[in-house]
C-alpha atoms as a PDB file:
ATOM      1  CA  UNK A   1      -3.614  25.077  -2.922  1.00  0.00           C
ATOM      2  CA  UNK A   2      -4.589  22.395  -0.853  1.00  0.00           C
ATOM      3  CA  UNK A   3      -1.861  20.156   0.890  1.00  0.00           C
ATOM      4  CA  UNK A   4      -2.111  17.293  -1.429  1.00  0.00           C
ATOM      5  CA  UNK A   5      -1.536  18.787  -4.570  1.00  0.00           C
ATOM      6  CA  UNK A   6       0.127  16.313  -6.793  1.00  0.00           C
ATOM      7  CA  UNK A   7       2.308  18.893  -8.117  1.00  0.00           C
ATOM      8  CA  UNK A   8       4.636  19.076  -5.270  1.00  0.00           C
ATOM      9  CA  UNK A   9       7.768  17.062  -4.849  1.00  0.00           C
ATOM     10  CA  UNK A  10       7.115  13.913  -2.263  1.00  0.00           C
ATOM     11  CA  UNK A  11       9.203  11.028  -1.034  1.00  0.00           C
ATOM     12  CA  UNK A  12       9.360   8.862  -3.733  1.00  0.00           C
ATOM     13  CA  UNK A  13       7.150   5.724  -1.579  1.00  0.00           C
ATOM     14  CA  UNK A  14       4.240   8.521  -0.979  1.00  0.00           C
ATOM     15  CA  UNK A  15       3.674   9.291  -4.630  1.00  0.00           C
ATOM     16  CA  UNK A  16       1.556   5.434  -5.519  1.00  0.00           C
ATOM     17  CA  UNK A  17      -1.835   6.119  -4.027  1.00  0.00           C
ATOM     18  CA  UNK A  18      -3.889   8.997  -2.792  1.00  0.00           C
ATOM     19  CA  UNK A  19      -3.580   7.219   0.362  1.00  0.00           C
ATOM     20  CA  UNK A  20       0.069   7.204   0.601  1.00  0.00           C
ATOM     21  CA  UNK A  21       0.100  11.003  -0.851  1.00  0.00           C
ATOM     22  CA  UNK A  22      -2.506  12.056   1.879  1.00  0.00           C
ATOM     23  CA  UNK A  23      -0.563  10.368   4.898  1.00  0.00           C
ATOM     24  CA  UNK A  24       2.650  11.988   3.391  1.00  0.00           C
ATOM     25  CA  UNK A  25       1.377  14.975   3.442  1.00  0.00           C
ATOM     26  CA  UNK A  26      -0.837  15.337   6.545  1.00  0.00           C
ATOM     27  CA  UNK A  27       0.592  13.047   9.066  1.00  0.00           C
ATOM     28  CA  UNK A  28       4.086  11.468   8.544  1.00  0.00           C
ATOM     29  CA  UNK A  29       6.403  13.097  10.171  1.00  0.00           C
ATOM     30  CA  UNK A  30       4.676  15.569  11.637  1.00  0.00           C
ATOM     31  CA  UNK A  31       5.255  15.776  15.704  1.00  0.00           C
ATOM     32  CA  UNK A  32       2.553  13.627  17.220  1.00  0.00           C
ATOM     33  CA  UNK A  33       2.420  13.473  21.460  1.00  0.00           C
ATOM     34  CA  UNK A  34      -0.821  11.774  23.218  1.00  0.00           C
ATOM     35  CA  UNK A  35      -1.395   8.566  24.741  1.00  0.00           C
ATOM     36  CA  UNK A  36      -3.978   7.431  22.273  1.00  0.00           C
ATOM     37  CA  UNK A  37      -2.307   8.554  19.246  1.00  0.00           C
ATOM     38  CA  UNK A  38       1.090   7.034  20.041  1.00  0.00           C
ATOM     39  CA  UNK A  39      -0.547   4.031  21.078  1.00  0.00           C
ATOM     40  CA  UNK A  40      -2.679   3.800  17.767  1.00  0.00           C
ATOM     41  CA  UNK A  41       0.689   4.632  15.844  1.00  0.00           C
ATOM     42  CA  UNK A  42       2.530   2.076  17.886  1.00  0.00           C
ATOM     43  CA  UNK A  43      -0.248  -0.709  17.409  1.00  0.00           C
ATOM     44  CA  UNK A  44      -0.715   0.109  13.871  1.00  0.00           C
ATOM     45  CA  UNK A  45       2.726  -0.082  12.919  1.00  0.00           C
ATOM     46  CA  UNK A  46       3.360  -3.689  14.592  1.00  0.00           C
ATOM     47  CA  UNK A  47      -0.083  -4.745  12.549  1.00  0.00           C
ATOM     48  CA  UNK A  48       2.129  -3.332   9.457  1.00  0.00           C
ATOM     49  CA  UNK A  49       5.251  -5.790   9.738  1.00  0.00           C
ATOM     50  CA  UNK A  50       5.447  -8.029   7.200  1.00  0.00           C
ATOM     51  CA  UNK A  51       2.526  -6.302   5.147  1.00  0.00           C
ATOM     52  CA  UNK A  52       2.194  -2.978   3.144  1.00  0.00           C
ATOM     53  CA  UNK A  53       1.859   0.346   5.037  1.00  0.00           C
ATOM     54  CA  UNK A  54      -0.910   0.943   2.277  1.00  0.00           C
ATOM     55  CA  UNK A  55      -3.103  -1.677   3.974  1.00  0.00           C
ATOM     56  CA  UNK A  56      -2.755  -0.135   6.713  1.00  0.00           C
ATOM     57  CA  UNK A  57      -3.664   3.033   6.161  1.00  0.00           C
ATOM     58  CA  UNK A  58      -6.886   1.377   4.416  1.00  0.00           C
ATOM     59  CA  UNK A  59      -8.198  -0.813   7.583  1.00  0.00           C
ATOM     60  CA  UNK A  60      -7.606   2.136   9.895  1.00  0.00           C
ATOM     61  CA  UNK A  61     -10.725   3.168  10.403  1.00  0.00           C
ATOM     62  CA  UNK A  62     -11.542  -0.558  11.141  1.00  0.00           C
ATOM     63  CA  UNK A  63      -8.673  -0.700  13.530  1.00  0.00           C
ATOM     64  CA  UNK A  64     -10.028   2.711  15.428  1.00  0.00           C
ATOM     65  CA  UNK A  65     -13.832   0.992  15.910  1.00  0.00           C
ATOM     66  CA  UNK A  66     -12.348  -2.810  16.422  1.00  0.00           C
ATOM     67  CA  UNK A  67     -10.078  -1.588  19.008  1.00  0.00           C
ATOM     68  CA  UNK A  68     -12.634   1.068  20.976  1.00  0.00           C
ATOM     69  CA  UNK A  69     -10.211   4.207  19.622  1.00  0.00           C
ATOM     70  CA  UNK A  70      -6.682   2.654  21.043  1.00  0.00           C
ATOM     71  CA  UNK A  71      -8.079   3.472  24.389  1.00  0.00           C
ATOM     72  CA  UNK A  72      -5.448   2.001  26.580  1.00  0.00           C
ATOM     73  CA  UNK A  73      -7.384   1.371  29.352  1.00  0.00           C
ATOM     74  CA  UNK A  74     -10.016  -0.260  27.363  1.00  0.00           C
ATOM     75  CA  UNK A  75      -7.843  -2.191  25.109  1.00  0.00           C
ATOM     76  CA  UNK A  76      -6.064  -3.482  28.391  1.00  0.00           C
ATOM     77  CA  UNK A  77      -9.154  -4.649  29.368  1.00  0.00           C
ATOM     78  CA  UNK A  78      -9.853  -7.024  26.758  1.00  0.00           C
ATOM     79  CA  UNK A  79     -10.366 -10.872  27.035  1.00  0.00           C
ATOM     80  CA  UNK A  80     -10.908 -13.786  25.336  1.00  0.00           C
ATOM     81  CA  UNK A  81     -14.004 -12.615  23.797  1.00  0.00           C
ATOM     82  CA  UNK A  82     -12.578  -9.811  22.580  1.00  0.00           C
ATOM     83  CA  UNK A  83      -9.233 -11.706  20.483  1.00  0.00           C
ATOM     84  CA  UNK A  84     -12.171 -13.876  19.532  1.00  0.00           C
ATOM     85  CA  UNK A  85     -14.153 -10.433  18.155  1.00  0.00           C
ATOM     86  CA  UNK A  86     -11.051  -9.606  16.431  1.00  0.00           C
ATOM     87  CA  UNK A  87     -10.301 -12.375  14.894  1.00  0.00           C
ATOM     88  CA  UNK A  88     -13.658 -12.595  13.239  1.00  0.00           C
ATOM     89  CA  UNK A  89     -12.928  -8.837  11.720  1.00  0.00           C
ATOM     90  CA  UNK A  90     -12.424  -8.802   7.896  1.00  0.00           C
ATOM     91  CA  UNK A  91     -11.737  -5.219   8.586  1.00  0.00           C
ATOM     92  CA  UNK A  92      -8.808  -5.706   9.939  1.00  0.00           C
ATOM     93  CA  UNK A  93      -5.698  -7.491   9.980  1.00  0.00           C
ATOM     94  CA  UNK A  94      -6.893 -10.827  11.688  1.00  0.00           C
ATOM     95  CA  UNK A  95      -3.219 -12.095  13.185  1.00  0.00           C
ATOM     96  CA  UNK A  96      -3.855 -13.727  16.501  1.00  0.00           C
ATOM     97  CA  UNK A  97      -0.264 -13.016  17.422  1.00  0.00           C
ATOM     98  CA  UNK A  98      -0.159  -8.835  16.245  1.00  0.00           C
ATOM     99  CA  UNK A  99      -3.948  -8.872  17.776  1.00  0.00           C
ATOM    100  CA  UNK A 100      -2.801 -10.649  21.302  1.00  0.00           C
ATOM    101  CA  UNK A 101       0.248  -8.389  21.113  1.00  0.00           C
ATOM    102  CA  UNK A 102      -1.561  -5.242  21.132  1.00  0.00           C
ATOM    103  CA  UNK A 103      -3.783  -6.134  24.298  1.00  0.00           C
ATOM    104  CA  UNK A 104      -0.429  -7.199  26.071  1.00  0.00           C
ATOM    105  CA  UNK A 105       0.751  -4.347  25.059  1.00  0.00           C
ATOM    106  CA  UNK A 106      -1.866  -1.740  26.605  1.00  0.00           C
ATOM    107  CA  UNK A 107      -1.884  -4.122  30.004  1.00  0.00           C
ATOM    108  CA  UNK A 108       1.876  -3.190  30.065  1.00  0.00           C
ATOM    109  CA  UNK A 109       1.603   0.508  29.337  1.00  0.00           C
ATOM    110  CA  UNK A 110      -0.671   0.301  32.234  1.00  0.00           C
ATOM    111  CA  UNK A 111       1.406  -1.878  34.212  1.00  0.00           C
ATOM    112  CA  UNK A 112       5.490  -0.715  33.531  1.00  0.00           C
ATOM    113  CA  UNK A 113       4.729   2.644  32.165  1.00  0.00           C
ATOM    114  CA  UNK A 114       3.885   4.856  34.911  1.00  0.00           C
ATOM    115  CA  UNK A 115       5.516   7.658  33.214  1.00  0.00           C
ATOM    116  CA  UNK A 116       3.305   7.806  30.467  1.00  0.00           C
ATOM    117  CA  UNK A 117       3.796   6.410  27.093  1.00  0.00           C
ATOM    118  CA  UNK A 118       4.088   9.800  25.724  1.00  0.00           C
ATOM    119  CA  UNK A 119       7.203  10.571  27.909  1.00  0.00           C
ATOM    120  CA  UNK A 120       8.634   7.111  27.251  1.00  0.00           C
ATOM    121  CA  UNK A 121       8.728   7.437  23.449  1.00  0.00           C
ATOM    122  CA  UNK A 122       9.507  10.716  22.555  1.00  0.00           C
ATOM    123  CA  UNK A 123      12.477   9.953  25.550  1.00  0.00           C
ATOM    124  CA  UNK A 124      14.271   8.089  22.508  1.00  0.00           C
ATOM    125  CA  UNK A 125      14.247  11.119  20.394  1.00  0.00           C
ATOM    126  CA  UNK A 126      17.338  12.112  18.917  1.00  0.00           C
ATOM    127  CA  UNK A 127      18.448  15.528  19.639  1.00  0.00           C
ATOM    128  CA  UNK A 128      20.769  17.614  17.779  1.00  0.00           C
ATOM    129  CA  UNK A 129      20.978  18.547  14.019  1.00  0.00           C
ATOM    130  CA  UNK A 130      20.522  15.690  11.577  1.00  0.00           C
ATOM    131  CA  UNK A 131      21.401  15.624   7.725  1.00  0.00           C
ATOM    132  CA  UNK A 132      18.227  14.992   5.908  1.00  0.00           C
ATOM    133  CA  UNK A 133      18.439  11.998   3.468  1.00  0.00           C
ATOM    134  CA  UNK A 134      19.108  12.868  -0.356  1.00  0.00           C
ATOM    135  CA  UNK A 135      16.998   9.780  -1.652  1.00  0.00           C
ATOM    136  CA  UNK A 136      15.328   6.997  -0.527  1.00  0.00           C
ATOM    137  CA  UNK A 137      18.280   4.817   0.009  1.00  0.00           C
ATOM    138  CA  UNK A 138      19.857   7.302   2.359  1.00  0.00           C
ATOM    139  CA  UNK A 139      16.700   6.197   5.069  1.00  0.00           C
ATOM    140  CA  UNK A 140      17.675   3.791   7.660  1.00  0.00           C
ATOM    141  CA  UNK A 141      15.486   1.276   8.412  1.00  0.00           C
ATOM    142  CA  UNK A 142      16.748   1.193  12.313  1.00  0.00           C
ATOM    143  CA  UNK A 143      18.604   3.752  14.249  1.00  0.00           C
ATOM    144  CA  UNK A 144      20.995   3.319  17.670  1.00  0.00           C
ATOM    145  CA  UNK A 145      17.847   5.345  18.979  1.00  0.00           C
ATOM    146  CA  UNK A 146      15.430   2.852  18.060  1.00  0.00           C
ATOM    147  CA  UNK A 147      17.550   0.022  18.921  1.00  0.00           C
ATOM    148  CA  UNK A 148      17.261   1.659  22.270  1.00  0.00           C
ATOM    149  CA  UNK A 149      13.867   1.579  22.532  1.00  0.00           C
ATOM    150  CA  UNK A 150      12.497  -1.348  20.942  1.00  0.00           C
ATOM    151  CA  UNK A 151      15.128  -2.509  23.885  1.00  0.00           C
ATOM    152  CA  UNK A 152      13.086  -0.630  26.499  1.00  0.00           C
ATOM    153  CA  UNK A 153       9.577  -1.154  25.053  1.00  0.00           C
ATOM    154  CA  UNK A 154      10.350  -5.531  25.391  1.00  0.00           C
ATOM    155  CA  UNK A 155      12.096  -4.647  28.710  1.00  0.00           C
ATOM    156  CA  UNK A 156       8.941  -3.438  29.712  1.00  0.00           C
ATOM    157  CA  UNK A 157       6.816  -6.294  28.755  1.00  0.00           C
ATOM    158  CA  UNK A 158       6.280  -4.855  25.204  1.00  0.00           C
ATOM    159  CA  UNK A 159       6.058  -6.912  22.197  1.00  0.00           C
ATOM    160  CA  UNK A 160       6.081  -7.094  18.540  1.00  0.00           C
ATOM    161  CA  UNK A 161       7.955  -3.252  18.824  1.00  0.00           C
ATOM    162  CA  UNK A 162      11.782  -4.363  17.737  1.00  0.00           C
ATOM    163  CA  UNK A 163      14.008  -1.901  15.850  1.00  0.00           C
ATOM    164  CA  UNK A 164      12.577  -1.028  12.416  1.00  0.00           C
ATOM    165  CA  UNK A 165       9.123  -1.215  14.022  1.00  0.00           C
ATOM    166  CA  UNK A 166      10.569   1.301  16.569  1.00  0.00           C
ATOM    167  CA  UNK A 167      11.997   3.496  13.657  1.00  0.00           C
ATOM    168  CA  UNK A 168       8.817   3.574  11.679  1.00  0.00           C
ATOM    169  CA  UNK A 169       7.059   4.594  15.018  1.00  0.00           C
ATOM    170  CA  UNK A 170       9.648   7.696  15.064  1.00  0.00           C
ATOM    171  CA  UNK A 171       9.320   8.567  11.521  1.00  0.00           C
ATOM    172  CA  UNK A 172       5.200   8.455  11.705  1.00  0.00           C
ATOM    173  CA  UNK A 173       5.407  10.546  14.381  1.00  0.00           C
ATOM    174  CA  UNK A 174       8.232  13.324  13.568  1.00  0.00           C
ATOM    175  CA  UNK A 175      10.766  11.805  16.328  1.00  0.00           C
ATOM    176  CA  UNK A 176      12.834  11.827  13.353  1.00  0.00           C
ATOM    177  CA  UNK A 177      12.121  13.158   9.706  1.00  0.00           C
ATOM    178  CA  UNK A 178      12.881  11.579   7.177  1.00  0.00           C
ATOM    179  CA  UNK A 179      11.444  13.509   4.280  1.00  0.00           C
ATOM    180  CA  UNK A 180      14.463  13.617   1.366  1.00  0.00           C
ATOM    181  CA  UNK A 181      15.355  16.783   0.533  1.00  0.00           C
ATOM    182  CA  UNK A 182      13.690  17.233  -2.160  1.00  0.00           C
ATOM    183  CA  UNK A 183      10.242  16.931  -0.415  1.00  0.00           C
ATOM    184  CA  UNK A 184       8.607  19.686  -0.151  1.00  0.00           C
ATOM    185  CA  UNK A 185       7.534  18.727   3.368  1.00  0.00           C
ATOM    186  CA  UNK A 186      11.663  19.072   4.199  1.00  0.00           C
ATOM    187  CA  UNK A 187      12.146  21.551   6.832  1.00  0.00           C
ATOM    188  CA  UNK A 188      15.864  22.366   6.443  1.00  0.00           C
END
């Protein structure tokens, strides 16, 4: 049976598209590590704010070839020409705020990350047992650990990464699951 078989119980949010059911059950929440992914994830979550995640999901392809595959070192690179590029994109979300934000924020990976944004992130992981959330209105939409590092991330010369962006980041990429119970993606 293939992993999105509509049959099986999902978070209620993942159940309105084939999009959301596909992300569910492929990506969210699953453990994610790499510079490029977690920047992607990172980026694409501050495009989300204020928007739907569905959106998203749709323009991502748009957002991998518009911004050269979330190479850091290539998106840190990018000038005036390039926001200009963007901004002319109907594939993609054309904020110049979210679109500066992004190249600021690969210059300061470069520049006040020399640990590697992989180590940085996944340094706000929680550790220790967690109760996994009965429904839907048992997810937090921020978390002391996020608070923590959407602290970090703007200490750092970071922006548009504050606390819910900074929880979404953890949920996309299994710092935290959040699957209900329910789910069949729940682990225990």
């Amino acid at each position: 049976m293939p992993a999105t078989a509509p049959e099986r119980p999902r978070c209620a949010w993942a159940t309105s598209a084939p999009d959301y059911v596909a992300y569910h059950d492929d990506e969210w929440g699953t453990v994610l590590h790499g510079e490029t992914e977690l920047f992607e994830r990172m980026t694409l979550e501050a495009f989300q704010s204020g928007l739907s995640w569905l959106v998203i999901l749709r323009k991502r392809p748009a957002f991998r070839r518009a911004f050269a595959g979330f190479d850091v070192d290539t998106v840190a690179g990018f000038g005036e020409a390039d926001v200009a590029r963007l901004l002319a994109d109907a594939g993609i979300v054309r904020n110049r705020a979210k679109i500066e934000a992004a190249i600021a924020n690969a210059r300061a990976v470069r520049a006040a990350v020399p640990e590697g944004l992989d180590e940085l992130l996944w340094s706000f992981a929680p550790s220790g047992p967690r109760t996994r959330p009965a429904t839907l209105a048992d997810v937090p939409a921020t978390s002391a650990e996020s608070t923590a590092l959407a602290k970090e991330l703007k200490r750092r010369g970071l922006r548009f990464v504050g606390p819910t962006t900074a929880y979404a980041l953890m949920q996309a990429t299994g710092m935290v699951d959040d699957h209900v119970a329910s789910c069949w993606r729940a682990t225990g």
